[in-house]
PDB file of N, CA and C in Angstrom:
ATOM      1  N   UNK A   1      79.819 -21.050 -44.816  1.00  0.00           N
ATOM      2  CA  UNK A   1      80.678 -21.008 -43.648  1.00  0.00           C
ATOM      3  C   UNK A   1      80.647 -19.605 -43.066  1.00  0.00           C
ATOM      4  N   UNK A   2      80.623 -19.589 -41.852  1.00  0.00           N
ATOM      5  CA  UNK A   2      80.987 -18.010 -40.823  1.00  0.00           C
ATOM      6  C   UNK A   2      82.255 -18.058 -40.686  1.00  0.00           C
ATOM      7  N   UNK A   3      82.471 -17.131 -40.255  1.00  0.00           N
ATOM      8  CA  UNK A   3      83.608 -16.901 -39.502  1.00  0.00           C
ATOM      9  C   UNK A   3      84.239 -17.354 -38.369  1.00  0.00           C
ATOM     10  N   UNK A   4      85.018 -17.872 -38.475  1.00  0.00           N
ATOM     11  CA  UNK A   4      85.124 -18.114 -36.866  1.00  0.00           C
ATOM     12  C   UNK A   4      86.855 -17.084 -36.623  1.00  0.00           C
ATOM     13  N   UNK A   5      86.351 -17.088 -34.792  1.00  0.00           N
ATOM     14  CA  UNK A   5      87.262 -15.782 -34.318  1.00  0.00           C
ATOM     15  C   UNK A   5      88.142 -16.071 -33.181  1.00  0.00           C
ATOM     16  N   UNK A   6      89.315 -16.147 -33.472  1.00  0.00           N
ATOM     17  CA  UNK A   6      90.191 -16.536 -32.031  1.00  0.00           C
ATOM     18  C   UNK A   6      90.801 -15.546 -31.632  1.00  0.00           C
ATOM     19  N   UNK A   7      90.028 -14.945 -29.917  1.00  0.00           N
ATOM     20  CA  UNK A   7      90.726 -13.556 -29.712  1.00  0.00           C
ATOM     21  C   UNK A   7      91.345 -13.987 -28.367  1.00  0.00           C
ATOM     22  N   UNK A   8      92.336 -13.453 -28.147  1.00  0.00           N
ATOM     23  CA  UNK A   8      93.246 -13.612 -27.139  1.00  0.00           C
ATOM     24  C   UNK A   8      93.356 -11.936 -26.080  1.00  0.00           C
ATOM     25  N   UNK A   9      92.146 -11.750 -24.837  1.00  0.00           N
ATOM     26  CA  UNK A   9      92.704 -10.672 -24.614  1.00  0.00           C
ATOM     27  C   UNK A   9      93.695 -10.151 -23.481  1.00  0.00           C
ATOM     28  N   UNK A  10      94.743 -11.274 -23.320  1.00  0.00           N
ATOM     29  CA  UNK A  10      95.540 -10.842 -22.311  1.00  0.00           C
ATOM     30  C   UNK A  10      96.819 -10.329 -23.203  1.00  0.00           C
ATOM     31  N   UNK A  11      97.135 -10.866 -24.289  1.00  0.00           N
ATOM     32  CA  UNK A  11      97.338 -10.165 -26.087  1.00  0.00           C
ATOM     33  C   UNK A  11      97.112  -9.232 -26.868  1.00  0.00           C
ATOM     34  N   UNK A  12      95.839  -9.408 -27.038  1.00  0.00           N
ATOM     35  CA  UNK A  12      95.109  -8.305 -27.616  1.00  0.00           C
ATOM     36  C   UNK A  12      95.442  -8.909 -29.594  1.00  0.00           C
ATOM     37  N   UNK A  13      95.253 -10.185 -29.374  1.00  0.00           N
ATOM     38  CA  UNK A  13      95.138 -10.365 -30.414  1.00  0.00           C
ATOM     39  C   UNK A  13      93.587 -11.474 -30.903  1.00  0.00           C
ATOM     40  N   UNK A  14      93.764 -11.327 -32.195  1.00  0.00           N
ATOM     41  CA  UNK A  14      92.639 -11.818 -33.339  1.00  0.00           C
ATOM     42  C   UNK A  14      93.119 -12.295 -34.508  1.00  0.00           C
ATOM     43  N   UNK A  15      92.697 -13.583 -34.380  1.00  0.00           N
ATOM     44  CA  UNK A  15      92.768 -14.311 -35.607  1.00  0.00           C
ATOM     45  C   UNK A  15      91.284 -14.530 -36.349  1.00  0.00           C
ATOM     46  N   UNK A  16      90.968 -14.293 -37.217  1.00  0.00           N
ATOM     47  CA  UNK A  16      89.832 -14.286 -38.241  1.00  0.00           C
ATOM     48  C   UNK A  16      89.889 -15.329 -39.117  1.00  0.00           C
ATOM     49  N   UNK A  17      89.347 -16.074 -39.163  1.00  0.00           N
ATOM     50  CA  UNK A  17      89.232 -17.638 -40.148  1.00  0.00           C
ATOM     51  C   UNK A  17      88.138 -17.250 -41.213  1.00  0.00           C
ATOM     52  N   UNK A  18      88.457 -16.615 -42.186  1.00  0.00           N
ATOM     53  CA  UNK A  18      87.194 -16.762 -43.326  1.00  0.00           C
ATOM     54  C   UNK A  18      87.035 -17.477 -43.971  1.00  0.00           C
ATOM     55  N   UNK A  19      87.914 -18.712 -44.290  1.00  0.00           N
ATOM     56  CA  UNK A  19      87.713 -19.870 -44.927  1.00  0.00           C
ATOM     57  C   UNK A  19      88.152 -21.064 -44.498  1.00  0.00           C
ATOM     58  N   UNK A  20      88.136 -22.420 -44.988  1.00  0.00           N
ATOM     59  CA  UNK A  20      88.403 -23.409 -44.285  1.00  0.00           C
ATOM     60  C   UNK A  20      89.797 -23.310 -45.722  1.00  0.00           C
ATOM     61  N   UNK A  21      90.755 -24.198 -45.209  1.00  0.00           N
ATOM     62  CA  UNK A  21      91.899 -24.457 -46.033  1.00  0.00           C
ATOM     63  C   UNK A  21      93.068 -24.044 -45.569  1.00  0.00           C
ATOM     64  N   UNK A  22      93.904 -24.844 -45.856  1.00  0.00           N
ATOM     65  CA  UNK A  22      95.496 -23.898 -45.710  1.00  0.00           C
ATOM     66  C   UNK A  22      96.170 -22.779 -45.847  1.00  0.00           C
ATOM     67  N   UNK A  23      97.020 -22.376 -44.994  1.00  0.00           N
ATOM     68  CA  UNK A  23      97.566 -21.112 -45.773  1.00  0.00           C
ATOM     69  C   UNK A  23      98.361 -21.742 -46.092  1.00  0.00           C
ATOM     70  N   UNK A  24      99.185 -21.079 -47.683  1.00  0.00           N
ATOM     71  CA  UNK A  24     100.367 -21.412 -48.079  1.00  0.00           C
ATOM     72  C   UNK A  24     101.139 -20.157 -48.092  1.00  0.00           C
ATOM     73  N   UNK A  25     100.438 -18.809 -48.239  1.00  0.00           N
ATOM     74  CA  UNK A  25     101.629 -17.665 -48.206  1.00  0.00           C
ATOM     75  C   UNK A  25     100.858 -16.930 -47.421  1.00  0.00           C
ATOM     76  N   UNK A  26     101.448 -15.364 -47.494  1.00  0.00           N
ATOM     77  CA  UNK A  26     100.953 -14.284 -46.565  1.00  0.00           C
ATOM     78  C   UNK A  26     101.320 -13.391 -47.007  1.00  0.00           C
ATOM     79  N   UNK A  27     100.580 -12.012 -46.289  1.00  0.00           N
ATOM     80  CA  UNK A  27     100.964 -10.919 -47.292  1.00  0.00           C
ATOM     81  C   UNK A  27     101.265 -10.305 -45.711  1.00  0.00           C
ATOM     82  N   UNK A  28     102.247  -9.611 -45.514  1.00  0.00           N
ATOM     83  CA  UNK A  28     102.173  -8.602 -44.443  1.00  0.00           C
ATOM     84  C   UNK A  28     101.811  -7.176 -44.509  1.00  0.00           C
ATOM     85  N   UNK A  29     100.807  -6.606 -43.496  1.00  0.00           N
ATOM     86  CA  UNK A  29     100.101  -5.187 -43.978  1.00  0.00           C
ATOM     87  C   UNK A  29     100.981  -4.561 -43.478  1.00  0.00           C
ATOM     88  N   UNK A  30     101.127  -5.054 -42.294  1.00  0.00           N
ATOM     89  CA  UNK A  30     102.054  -4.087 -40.990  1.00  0.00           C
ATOM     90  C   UNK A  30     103.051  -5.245 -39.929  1.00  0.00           C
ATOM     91  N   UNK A  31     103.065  -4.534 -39.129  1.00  0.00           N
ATOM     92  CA  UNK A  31     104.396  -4.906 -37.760  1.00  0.00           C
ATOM     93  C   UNK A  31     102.614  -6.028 -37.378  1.00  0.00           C
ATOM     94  N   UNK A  32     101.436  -5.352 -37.691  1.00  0.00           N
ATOM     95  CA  UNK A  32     100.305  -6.398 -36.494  1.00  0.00           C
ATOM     96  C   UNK A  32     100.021  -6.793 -37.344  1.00  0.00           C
ATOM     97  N   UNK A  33     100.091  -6.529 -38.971  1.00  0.00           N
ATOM     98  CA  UNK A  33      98.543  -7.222 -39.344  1.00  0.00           C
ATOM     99  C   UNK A  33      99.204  -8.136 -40.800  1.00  0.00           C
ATOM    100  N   UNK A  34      98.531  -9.407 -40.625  1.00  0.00           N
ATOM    101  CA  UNK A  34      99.281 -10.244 -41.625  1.00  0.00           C
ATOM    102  C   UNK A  34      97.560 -10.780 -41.907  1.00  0.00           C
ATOM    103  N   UNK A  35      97.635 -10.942 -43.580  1.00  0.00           N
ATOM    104  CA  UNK A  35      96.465 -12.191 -44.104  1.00  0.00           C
ATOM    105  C   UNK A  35      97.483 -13.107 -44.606  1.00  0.00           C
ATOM    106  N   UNK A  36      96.581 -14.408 -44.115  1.00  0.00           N
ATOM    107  CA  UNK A  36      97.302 -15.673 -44.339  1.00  0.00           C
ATOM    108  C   UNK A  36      96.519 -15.693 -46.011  1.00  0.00           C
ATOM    109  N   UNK A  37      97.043 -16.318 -47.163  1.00  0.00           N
ATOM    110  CA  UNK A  37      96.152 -16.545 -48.175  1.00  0.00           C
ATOM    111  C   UNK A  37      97.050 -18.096 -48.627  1.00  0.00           C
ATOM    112  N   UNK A  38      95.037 -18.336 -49.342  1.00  0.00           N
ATOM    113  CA  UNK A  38      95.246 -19.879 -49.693  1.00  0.00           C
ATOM    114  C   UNK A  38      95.664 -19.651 -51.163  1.00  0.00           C
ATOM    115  N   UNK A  39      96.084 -21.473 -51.931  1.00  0.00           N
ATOM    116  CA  UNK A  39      96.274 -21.617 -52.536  1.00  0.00           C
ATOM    117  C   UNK A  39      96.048 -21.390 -54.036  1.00  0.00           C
ATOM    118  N   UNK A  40      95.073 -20.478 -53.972  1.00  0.00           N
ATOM    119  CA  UNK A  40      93.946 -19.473 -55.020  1.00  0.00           C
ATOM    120  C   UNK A  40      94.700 -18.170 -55.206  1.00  0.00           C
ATOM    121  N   UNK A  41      95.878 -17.682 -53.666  1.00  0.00           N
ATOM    122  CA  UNK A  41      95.928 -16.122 -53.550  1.00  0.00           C
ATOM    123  C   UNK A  41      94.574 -15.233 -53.125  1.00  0.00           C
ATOM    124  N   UNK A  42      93.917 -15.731 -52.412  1.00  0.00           N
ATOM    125  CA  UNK A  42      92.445 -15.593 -52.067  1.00  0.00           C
ATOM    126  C   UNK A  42      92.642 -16.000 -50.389  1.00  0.00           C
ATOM    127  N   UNK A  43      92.317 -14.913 -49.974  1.00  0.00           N
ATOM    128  CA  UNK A  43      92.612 -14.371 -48.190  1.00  0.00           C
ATOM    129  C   UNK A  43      91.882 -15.828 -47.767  1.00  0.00           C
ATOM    130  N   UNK A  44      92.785 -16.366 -46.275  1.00  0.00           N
ATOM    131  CA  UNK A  44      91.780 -17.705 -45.447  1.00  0.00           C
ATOM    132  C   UNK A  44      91.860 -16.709 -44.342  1.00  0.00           C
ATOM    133  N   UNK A  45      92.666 -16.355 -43.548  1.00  0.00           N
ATOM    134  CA  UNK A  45      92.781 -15.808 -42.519  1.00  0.00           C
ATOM    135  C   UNK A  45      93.394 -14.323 -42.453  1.00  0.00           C
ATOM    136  N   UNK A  46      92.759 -13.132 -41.385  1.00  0.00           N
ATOM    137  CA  UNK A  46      93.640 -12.460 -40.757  1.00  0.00           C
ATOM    138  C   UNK A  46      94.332 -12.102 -39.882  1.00  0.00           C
ATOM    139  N   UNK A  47      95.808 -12.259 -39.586  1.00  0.00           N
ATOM    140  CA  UNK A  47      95.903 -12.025 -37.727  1.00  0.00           C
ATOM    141  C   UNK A  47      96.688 -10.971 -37.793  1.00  0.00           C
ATOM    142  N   UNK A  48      95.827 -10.475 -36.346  1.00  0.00           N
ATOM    143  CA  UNK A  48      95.963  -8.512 -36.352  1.00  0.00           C
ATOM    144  C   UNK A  48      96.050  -9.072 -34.502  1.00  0.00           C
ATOM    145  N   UNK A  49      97.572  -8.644 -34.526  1.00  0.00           N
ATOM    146  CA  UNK A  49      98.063  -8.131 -33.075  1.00  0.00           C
ATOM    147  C   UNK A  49      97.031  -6.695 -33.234  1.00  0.00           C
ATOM    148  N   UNK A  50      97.724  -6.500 -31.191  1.00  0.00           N
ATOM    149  CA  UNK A  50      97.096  -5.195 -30.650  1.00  0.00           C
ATOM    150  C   UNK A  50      95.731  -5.004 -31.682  1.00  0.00           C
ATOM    151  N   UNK A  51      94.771  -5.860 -31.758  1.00  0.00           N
ATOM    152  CA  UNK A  51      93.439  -5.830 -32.231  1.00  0.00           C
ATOM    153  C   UNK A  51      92.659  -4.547 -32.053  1.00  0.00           C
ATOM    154  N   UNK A  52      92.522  -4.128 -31.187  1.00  0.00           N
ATOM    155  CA  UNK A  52      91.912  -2.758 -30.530  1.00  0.00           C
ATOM    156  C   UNK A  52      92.475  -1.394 -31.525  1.00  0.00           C
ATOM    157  N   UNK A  53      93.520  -1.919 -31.983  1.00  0.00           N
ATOM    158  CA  UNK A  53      94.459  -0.636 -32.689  1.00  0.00           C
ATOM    159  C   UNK A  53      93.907  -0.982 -33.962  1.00  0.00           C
ATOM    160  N   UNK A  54      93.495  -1.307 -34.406  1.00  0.00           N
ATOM    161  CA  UNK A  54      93.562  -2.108 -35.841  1.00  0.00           C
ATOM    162  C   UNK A  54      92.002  -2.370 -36.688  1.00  0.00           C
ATOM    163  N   UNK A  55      90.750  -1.435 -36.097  1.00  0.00           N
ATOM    164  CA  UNK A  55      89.890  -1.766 -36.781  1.00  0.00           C
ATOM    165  C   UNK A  55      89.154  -2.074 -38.632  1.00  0.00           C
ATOM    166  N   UNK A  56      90.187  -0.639 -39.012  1.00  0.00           N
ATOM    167  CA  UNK A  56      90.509  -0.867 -40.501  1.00  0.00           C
ATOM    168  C   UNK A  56      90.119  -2.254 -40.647  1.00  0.00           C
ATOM    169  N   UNK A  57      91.783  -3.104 -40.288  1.00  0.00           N
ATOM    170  CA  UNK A  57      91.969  -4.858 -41.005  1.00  0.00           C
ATOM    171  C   UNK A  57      90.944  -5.543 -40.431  1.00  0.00           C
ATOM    172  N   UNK A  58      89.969  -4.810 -39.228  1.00  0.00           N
ATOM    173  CA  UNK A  58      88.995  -6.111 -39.281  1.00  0.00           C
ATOM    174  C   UNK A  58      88.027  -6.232 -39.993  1.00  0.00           C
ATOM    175  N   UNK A  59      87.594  -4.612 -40.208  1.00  0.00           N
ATOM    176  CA  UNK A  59      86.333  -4.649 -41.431  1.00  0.00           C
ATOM    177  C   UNK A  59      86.817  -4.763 -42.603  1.00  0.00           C
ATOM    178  N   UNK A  60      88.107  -4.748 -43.261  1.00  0.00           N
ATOM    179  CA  UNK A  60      88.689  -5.244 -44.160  1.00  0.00           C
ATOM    180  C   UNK A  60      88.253  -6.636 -44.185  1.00  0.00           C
ATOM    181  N   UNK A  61      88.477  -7.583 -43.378  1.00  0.00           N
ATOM    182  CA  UNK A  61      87.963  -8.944 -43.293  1.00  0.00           C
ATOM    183  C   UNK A  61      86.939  -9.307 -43.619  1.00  0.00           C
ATOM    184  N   UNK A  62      85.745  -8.637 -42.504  1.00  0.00           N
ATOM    185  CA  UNK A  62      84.027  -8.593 -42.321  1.00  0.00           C
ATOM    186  C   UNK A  62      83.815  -8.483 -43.868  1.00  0.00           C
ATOM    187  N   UNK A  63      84.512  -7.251 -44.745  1.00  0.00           N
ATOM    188  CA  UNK A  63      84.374  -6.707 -46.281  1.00  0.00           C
ATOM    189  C   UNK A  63      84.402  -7.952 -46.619  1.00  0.00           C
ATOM    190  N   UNK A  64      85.481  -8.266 -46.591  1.00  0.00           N
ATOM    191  CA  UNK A  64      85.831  -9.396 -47.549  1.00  0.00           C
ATOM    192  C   UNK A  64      84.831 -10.506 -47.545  1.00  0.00           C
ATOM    193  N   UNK A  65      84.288 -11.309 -46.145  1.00  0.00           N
ATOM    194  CA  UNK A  65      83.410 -11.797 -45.576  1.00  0.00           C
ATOM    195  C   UNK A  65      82.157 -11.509 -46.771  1.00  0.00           C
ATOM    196  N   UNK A  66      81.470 -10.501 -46.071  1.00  0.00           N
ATOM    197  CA  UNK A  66      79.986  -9.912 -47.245  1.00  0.00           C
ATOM    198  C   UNK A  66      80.379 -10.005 -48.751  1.00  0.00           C
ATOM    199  N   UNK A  67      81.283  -9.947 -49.354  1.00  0.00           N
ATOM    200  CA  UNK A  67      81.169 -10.090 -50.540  1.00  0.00           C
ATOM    201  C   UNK A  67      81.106 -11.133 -51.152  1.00  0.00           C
ATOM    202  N   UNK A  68      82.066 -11.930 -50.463  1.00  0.00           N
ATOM    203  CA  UNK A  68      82.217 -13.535 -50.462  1.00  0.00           C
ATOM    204  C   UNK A  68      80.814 -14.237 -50.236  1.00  0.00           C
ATOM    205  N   UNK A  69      80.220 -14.431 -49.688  1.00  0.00           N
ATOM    206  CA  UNK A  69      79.220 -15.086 -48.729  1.00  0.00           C
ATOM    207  C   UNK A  69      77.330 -14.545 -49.009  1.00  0.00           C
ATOM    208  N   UNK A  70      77.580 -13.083 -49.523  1.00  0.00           N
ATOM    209  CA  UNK A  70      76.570 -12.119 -49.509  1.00  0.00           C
ATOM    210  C   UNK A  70      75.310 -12.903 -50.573  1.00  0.00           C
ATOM    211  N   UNK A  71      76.112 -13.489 -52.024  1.00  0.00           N
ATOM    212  CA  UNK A  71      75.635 -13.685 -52.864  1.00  0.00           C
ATOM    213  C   UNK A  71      74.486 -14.674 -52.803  1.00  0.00           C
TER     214      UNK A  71
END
């Protein structure tokens, strides 16, 4: 699976789908940036308001992405 990316830019937001599945909890980083995680405790999604501000949590994601997927 890729990624798939829902960006909103009249928002300035991004949602990042790295996996298919539910979220059941979340961890909050900040005021923008929340990962949704599945039922494992293992990241599905990230959504990062004001996106533009926030590159860290996206290559945090992409990271997460390549390690996952790389093998």
């Amino acid at each position: 699976m890729s990624a798939e990316l829902d960006y909103d830019p009249t928002t300035d937001s991004l949602y990042i789908k790295l996996r298919h599945g539910p979220s059941v909890n979340n961890r909050i980083i900040s005021d923008d940036v929340v990962i949704d995680l599945g039922a494992d405790g293992q990241p599905v999604g990230y959504d990062i308001q004001h996106a533009s501000k926030h590159a860290d949590a996206i290559a945090e994601a992409l990271g997460y992405l390549h390690r996952s997927y790389a093998a």
